[in-house]
PDB file of N, CA and C in Angstrom:
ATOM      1  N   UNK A   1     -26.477 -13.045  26.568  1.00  0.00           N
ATOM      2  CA  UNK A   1     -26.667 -13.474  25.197  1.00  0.00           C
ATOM      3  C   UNK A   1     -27.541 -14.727  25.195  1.00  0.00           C
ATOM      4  N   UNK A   2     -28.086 -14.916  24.379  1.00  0.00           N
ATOM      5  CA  UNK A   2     -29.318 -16.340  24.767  1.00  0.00           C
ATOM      6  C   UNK A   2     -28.521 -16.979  22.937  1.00  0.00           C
ATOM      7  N   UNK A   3     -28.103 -17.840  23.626  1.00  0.00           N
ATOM      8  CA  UNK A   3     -27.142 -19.002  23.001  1.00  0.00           C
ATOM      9  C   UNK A   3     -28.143 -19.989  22.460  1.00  0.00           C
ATOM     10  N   UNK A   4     -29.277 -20.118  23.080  1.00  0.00           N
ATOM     11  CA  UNK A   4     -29.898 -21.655  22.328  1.00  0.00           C
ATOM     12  C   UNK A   4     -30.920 -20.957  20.964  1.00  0.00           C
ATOM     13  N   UNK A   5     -30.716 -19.347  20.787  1.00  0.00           N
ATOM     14  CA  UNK A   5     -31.451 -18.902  19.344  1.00  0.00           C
ATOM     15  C   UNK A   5     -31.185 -19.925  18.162  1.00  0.00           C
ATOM     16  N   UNK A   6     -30.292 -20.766  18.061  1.00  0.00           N
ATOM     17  CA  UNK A   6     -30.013 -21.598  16.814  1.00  0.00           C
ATOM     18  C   UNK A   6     -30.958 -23.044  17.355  1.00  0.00           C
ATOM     19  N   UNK A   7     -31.180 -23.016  18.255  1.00  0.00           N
ATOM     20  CA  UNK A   7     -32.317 -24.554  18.810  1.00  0.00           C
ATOM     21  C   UNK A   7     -33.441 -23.950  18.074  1.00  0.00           C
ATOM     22  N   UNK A   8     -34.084 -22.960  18.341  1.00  0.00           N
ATOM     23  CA  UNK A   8     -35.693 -22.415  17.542  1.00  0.00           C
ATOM     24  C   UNK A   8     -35.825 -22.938  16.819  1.00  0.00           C
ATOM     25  N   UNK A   9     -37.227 -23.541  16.324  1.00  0.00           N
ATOM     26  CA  UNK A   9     -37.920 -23.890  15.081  1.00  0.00           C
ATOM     27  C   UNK A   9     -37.254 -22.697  14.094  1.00  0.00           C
ATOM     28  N   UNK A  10     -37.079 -23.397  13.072  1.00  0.00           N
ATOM     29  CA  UNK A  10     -36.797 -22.499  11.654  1.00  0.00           C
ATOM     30  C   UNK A  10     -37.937 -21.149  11.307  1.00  0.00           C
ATOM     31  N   UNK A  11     -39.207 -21.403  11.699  1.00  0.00           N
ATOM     32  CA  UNK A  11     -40.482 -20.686  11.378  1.00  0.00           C
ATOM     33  C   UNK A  11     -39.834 -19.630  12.459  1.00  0.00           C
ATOM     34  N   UNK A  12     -39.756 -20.063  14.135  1.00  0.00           N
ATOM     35  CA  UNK A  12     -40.172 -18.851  14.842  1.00  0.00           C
ATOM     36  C   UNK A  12     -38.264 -18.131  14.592  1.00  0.00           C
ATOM     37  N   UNK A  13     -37.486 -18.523  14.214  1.00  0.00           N
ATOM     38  CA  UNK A  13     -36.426 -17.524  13.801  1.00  0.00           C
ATOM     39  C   UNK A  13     -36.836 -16.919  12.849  1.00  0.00           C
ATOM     40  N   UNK A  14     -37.554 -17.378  11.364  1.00  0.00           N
ATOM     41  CA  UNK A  14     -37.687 -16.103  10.807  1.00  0.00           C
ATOM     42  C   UNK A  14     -38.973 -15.061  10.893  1.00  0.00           C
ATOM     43  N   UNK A  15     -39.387 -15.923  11.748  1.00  0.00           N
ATOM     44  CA  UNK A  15     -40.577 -14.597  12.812  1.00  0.00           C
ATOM     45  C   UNK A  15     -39.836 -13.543  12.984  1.00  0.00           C
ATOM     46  N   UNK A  16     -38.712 -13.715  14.246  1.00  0.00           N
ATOM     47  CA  UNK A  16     -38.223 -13.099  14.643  1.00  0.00           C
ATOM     48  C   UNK A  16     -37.375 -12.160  13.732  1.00  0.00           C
ATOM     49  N   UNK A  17     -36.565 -12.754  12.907  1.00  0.00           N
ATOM     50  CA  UNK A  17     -35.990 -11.845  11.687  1.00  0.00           C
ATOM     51  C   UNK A  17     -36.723 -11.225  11.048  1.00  0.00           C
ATOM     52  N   UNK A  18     -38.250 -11.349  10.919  1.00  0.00           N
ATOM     53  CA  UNK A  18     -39.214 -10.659  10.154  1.00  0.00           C
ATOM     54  C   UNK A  18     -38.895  -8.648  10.880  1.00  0.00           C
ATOM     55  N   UNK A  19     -39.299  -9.342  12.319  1.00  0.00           N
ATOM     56  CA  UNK A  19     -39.409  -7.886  12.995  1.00  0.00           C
ATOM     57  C   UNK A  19     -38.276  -7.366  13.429  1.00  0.00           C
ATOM     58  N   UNK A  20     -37.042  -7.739  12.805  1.00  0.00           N
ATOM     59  CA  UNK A  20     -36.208  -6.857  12.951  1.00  0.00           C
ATOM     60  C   UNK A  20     -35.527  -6.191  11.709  1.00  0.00           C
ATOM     61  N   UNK A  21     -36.412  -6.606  10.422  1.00  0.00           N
ATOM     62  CA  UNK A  21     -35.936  -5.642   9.703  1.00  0.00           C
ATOM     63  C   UNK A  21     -37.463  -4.482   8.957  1.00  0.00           C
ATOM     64  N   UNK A  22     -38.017  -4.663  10.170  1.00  0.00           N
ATOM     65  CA  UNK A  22     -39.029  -3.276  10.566  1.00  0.00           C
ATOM     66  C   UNK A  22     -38.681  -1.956  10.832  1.00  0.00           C
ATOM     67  N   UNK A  23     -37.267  -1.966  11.414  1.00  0.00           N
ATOM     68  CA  UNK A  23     -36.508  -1.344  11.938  1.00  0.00           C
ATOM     69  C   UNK A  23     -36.298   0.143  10.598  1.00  0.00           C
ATOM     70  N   UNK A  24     -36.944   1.174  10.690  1.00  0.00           N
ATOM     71  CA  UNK A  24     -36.819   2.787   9.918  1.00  0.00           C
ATOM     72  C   UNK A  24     -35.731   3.526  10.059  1.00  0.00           C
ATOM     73  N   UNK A  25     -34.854   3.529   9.045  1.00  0.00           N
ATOM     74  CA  UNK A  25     -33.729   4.557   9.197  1.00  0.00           C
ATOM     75  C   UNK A  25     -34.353   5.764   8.257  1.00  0.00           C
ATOM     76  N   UNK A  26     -33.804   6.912   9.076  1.00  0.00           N
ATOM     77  CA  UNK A  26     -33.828   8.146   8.000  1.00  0.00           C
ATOM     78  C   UNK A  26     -32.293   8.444   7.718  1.00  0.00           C
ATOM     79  N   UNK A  27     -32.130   8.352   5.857  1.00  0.00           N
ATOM     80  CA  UNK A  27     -30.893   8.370   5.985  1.00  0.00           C
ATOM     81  C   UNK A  27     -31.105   9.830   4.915  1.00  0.00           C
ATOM     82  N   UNK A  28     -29.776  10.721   5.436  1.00  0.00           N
ATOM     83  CA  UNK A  28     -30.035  12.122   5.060  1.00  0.00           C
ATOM     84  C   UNK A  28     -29.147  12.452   3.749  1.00  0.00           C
ATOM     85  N   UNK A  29     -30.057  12.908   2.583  1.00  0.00           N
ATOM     86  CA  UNK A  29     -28.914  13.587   1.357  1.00  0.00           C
ATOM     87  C   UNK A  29     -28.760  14.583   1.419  1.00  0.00           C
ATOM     88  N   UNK A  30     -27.773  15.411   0.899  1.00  0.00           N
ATOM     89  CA  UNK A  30     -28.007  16.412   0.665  1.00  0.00           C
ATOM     90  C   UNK A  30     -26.782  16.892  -0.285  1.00  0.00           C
ATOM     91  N   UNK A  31     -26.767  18.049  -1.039  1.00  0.00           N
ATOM     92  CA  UNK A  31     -26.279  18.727  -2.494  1.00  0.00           C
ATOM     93  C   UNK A  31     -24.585  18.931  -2.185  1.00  0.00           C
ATOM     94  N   UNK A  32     -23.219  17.988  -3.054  1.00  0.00           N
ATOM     95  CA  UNK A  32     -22.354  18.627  -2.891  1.00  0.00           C
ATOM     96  C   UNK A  32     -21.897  19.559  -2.838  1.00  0.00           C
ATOM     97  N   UNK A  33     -20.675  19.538  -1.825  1.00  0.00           N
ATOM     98  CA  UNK A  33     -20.362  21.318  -1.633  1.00  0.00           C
ATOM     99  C   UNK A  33     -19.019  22.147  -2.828  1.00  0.00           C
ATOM    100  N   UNK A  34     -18.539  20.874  -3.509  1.00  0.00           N
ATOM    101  CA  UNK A  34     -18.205  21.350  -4.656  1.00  0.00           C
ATOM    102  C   UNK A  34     -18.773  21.071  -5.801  1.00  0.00           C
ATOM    103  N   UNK A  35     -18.392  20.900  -6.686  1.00  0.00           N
ATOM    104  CA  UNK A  35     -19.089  20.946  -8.134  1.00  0.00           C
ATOM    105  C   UNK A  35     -18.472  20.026  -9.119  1.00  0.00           C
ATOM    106  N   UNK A  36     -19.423  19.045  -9.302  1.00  0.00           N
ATOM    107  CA  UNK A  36     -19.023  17.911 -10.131  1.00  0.00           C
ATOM    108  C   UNK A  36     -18.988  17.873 -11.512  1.00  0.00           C
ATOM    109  N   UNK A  37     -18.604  17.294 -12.501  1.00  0.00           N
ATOM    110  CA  UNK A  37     -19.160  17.481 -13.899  1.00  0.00           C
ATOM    111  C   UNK A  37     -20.630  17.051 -13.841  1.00  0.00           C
ATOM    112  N   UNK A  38     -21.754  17.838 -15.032  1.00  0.00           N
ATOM    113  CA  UNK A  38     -22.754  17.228 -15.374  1.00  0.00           C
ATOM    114  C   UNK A  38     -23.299  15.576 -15.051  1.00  0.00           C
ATOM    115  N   UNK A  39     -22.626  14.954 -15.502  1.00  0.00           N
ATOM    116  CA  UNK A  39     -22.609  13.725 -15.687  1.00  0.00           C
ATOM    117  C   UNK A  39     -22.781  12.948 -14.215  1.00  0.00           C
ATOM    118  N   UNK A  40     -21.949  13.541 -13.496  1.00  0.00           N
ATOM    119  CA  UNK A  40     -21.837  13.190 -11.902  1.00  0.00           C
ATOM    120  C   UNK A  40     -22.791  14.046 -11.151  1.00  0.00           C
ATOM    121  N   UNK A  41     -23.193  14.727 -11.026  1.00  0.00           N
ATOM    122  CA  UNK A  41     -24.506  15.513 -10.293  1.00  0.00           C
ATOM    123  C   UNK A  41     -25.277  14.465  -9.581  1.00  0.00           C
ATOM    124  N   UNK A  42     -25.430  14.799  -8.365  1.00  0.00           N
ATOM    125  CA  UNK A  42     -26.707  14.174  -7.394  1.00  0.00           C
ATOM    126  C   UNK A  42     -26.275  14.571  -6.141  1.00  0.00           C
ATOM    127  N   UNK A  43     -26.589  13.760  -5.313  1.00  0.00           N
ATOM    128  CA  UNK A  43     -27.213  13.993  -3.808  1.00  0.00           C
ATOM    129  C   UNK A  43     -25.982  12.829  -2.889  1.00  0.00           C
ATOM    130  N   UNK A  44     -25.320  13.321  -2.164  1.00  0.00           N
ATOM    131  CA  UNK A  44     -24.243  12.880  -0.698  1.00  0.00           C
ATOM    132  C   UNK A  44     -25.497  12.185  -0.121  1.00  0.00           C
ATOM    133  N   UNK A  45     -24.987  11.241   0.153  1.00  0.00           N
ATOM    134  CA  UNK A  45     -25.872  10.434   2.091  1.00  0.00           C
ATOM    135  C   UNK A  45     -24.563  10.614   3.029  1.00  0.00           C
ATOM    136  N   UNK A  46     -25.361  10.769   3.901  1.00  0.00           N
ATOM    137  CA  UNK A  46     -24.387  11.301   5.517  1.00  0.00           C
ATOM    138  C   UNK A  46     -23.883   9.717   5.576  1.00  0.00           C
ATOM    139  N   UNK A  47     -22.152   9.772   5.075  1.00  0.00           N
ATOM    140  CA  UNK A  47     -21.616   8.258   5.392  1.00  0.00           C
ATOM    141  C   UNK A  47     -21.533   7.711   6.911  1.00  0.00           C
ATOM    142  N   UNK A  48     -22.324   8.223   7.821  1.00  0.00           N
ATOM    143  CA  UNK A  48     -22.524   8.032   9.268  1.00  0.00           C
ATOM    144  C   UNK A  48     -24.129   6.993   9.484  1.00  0.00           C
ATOM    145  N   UNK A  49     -24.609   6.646   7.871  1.00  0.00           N
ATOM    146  CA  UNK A  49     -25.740   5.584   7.966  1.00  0.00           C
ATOM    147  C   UNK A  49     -25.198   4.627   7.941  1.00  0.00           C
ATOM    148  N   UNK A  50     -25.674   3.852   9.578  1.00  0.00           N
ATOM    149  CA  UNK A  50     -24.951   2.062  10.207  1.00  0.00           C
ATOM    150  C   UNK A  50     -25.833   1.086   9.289  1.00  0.00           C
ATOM    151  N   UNK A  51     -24.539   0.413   9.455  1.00  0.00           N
ATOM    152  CA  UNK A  51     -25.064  -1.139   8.214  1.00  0.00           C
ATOM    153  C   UNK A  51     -26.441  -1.377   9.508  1.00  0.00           C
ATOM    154  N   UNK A  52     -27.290  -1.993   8.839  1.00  0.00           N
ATOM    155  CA  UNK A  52     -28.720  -2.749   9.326  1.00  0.00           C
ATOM    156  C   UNK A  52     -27.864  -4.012  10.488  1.00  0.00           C
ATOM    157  N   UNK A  53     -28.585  -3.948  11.583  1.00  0.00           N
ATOM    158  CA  UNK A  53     -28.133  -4.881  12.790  1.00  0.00           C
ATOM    159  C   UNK A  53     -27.847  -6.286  12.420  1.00  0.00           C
ATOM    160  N   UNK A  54     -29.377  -6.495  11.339  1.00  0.00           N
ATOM    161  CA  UNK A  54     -29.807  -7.619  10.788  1.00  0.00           C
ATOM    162  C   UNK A  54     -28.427  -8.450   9.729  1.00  0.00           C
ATOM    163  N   UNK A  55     -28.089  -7.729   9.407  1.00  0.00           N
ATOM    164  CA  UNK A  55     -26.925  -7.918   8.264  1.00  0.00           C
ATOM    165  C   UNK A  55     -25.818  -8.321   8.949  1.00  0.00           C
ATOM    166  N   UNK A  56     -25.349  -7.768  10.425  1.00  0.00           N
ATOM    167  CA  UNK A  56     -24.419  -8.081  10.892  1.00  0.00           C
ATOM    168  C   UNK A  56     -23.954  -9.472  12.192  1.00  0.00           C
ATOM    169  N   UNK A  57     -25.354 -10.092  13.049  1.00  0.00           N
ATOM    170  CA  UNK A  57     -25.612 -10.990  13.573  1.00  0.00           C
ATOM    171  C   UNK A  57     -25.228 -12.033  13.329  1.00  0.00           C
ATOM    172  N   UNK A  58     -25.557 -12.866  12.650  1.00  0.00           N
ATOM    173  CA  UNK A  58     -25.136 -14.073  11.778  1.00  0.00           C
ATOM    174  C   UNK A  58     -25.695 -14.404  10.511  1.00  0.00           C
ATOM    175  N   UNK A  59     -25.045 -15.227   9.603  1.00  0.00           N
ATOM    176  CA  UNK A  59     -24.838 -15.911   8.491  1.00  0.00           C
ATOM    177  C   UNK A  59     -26.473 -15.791   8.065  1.00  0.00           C
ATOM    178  N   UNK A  60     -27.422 -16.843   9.393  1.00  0.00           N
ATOM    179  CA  UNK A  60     -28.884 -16.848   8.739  1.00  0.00           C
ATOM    180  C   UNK A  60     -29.523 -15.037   8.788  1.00  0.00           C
ATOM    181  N   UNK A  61     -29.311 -14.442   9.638  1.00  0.00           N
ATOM    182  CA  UNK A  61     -30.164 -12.958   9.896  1.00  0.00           C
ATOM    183  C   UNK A  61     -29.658 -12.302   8.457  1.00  0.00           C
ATOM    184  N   UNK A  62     -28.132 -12.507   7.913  1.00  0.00           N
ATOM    185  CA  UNK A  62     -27.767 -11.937   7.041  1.00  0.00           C
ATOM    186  C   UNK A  62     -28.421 -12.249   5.975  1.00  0.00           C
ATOM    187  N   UNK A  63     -28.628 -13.804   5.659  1.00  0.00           N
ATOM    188  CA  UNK A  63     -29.503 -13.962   4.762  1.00  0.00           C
ATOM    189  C   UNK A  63     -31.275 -13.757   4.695  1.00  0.00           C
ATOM    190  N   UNK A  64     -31.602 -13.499   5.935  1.00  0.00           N
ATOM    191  CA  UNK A  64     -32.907 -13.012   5.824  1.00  0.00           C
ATOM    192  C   UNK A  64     -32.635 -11.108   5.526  1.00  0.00           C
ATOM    193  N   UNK A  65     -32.145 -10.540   5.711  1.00  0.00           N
ATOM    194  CA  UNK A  65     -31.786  -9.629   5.715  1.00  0.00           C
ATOM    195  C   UNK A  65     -31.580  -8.828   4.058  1.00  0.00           C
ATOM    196  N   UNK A  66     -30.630  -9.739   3.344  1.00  0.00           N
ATOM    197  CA  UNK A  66     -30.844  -9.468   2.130  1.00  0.00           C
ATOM    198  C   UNK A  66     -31.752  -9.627   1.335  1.00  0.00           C
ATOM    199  N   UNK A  67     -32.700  -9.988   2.154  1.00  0.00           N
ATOM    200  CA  UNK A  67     -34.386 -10.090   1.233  1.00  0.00           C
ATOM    201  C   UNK A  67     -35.197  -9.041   1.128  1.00  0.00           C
ATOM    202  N   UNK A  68     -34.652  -8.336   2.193  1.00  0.00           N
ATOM    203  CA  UNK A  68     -35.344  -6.624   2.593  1.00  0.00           C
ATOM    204  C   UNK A  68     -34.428  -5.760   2.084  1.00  0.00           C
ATOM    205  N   UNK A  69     -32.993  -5.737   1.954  1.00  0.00           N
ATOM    206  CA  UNK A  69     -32.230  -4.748   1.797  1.00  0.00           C
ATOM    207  C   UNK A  69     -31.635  -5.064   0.739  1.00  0.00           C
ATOM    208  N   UNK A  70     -31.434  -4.058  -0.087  1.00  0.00           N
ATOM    209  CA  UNK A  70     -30.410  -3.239  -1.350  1.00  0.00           C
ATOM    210  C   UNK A  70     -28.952  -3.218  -0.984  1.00  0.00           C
ATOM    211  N   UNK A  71     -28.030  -3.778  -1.455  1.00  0.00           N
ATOM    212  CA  UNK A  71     -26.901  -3.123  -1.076  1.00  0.00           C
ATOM    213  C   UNK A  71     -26.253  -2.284  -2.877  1.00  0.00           C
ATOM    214  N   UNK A  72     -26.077  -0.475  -2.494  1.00  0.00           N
ATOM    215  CA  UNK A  72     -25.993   0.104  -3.158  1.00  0.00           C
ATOM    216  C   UNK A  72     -24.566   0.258  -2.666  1.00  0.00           C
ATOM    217  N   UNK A  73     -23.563  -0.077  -4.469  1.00  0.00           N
ATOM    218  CA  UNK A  73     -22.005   0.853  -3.940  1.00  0.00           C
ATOM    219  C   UNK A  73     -21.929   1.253  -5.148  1.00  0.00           C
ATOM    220  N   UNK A  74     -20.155   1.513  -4.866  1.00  0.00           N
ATOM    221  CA  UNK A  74     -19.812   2.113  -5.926  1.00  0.00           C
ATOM    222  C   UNK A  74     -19.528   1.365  -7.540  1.00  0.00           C
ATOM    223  N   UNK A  75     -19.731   2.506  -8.421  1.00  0.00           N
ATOM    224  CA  UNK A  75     -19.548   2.109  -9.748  1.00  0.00           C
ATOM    225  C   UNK A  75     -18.864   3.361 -10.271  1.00  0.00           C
ATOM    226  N   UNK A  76     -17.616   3.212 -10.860  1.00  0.00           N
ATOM    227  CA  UNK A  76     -17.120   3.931 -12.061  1.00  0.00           C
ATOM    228  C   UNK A  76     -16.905   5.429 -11.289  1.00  0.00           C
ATOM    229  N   UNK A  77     -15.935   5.119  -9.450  1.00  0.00           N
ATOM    230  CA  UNK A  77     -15.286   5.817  -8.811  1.00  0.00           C
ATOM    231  C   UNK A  77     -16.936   6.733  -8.339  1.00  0.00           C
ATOM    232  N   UNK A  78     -18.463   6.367  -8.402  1.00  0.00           N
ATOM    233  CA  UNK A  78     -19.295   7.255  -7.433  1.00  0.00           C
ATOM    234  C   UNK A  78     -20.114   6.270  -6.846  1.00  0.00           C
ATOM    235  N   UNK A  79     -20.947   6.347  -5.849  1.00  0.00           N
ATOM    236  CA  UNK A  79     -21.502   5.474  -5.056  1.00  0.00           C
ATOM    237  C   UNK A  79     -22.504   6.205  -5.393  1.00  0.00           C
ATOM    238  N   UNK A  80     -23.692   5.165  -5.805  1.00  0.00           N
ATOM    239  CA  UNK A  80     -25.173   5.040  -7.047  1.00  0.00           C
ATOM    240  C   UNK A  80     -26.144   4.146  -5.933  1.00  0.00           C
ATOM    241  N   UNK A  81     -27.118   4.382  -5.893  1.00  0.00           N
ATOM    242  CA  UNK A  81     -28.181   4.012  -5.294  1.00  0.00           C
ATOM    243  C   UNK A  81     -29.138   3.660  -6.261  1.00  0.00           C
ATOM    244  N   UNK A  82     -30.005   2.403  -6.432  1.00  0.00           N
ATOM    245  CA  UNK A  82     -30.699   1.882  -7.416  1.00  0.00           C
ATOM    246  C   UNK A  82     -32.080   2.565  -6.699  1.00  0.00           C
ATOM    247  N   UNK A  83     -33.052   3.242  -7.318  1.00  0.00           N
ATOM    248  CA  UNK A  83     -34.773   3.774  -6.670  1.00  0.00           C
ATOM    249  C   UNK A  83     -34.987   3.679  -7.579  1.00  0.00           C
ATOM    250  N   UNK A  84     -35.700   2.502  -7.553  1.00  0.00           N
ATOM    251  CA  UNK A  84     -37.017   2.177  -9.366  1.00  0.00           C
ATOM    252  C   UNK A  84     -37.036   2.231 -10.218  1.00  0.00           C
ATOM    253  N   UNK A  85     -35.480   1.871 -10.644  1.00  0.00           N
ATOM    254  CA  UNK A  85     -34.854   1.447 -12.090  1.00  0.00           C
ATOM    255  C   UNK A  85     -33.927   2.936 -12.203  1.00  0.00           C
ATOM    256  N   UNK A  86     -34.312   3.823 -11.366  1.00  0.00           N
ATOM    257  CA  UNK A  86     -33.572   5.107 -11.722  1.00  0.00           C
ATOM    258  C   UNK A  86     -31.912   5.215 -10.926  1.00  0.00           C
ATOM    259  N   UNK A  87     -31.058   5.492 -11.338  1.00  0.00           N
ATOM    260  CA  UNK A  87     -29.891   5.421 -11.021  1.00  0.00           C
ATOM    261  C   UNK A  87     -29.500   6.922 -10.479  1.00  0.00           C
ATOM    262  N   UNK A  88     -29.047   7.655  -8.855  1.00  0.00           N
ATOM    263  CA  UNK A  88     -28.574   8.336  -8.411  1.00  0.00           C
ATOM    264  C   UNK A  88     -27.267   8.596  -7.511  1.00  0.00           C
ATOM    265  N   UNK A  89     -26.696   9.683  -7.941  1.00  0.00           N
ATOM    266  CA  UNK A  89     -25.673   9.515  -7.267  1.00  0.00           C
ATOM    267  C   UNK A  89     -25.278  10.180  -6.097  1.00  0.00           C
ATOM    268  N   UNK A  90     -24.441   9.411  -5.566  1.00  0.00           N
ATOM    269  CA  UNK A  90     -24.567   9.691  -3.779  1.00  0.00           C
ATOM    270  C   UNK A  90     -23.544  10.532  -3.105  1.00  0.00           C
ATOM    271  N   UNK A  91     -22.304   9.790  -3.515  1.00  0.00           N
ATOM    272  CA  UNK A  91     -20.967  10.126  -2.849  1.00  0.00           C
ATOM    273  C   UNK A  91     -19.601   9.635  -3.988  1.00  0.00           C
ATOM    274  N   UNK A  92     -18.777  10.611  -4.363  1.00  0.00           N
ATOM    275  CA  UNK A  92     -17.933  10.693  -5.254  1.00  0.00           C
ATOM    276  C   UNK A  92     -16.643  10.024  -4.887  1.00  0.00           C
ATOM    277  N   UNK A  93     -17.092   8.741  -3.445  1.00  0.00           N
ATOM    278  CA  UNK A  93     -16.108   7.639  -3.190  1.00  0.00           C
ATOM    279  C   UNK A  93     -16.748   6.964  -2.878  1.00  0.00           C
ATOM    280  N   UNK A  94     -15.648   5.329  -2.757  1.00  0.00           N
ATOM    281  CA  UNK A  94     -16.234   3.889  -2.503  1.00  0.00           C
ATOM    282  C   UNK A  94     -17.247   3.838  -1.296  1.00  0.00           C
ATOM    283  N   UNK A  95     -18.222   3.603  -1.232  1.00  0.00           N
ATOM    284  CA  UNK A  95     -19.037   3.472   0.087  1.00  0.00           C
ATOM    285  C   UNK A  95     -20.042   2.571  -0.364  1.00  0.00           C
ATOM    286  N   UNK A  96     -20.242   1.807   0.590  1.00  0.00           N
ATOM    287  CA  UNK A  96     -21.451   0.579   0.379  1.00  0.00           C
ATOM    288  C   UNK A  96     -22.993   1.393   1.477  1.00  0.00           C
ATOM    289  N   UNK A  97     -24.075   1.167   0.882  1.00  0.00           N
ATOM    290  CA  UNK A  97     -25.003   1.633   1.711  1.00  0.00           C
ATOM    291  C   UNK A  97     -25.812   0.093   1.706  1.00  0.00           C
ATOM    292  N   UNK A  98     -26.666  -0.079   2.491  1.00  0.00           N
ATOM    293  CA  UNK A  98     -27.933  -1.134   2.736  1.00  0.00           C
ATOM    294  C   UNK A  98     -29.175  -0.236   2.891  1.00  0.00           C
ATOM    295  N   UNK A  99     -30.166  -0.822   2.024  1.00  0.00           N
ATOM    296  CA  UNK A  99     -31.189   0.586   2.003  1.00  0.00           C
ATOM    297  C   UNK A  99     -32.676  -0.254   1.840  1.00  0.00           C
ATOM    298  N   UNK A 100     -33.437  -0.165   2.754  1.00  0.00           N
ATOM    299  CA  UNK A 100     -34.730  -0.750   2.619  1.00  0.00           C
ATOM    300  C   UNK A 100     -35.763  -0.271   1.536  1.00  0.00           C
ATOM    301  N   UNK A 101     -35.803   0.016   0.435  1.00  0.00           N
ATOM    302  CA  UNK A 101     -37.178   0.697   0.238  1.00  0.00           C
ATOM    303  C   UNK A 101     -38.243   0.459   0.558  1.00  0.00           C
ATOM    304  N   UNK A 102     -38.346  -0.358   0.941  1.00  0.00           N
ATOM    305  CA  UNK A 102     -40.192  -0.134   1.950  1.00  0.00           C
ATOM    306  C   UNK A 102     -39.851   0.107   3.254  1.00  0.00           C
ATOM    307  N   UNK A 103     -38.730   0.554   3.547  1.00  0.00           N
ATOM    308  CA  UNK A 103     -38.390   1.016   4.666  1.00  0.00           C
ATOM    309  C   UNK A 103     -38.281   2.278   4.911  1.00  0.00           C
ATOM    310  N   UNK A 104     -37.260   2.405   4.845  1.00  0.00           N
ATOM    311  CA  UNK A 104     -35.796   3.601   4.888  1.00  0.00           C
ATOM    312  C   UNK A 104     -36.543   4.685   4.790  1.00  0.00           C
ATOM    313  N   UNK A 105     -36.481   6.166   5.527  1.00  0.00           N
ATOM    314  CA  UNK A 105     -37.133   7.449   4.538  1.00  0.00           C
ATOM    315  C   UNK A 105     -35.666   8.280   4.191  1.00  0.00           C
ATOM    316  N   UNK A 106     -35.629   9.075   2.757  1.00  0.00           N
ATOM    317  CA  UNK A 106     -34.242   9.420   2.646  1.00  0.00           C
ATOM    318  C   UNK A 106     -35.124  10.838   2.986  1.00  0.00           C
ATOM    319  N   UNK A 107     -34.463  11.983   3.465  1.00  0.00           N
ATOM    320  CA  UNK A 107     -34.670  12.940   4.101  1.00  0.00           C
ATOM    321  C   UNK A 107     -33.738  14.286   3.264  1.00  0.00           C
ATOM    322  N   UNK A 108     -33.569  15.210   2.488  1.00  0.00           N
ATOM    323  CA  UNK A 108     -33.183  16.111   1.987  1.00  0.00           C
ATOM    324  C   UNK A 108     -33.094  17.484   2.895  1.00  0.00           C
ATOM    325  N   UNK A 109     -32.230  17.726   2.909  1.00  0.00           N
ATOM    326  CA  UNK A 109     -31.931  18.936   3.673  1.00  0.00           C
ATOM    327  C   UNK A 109     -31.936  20.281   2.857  1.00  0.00           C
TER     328      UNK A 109
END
């Protein structure tokens, strides 16, 4: 573990935090297998997408971290993902996602 990362100039840590939230997940939707009301209709993500590394390190990575990432949960018992003002739904329980959009590719099956 290299312990003196908190000695670094402030600049070259968030160098370094820059390129680690470069990092591309493909996170996969795809169509429930039962049948929701109207209202609830959308698209599952495979709850097997890991929180971002960046988020979990420390206090500062976390806060560089939330500059790149979304954290999408639940609202009103479904887990909603915010894409460009448009509201979709994911999973018909509590689940938190972290989601890059200039990152992330979501992938449909």
């Amino acid at each position: 573990m290299f312990t003196f990362f908190v000695k670094l100039p402030t600049e070259l840590k968030d160098r370094i935090w820059h390129y680690v939230t470069k990092e591309e997940r493909l996170i996969e939707l795809r169509e429930p297998r039962r049948s929701l009301r109207p209202s609830q209709r959308g698209l599952l993500f495979d709850h097997q997408v890991p929180v971002p590394s960046i988020l979990q390190v420390c206090r500062d990575s976390r806060a560089k971290g939330k500059q790149d990432y979304t954290k999408c949960k639940t609202r009103g018992g479904l887990s909603l993902v915010c894409y460009l003002g448009n509201i979709d739904y994911l999973r018909p329980e509590e689940r938190i996602l972290w989601v890059n959009f200039q990152r992330d590719v979501f992938v449909c099956d």
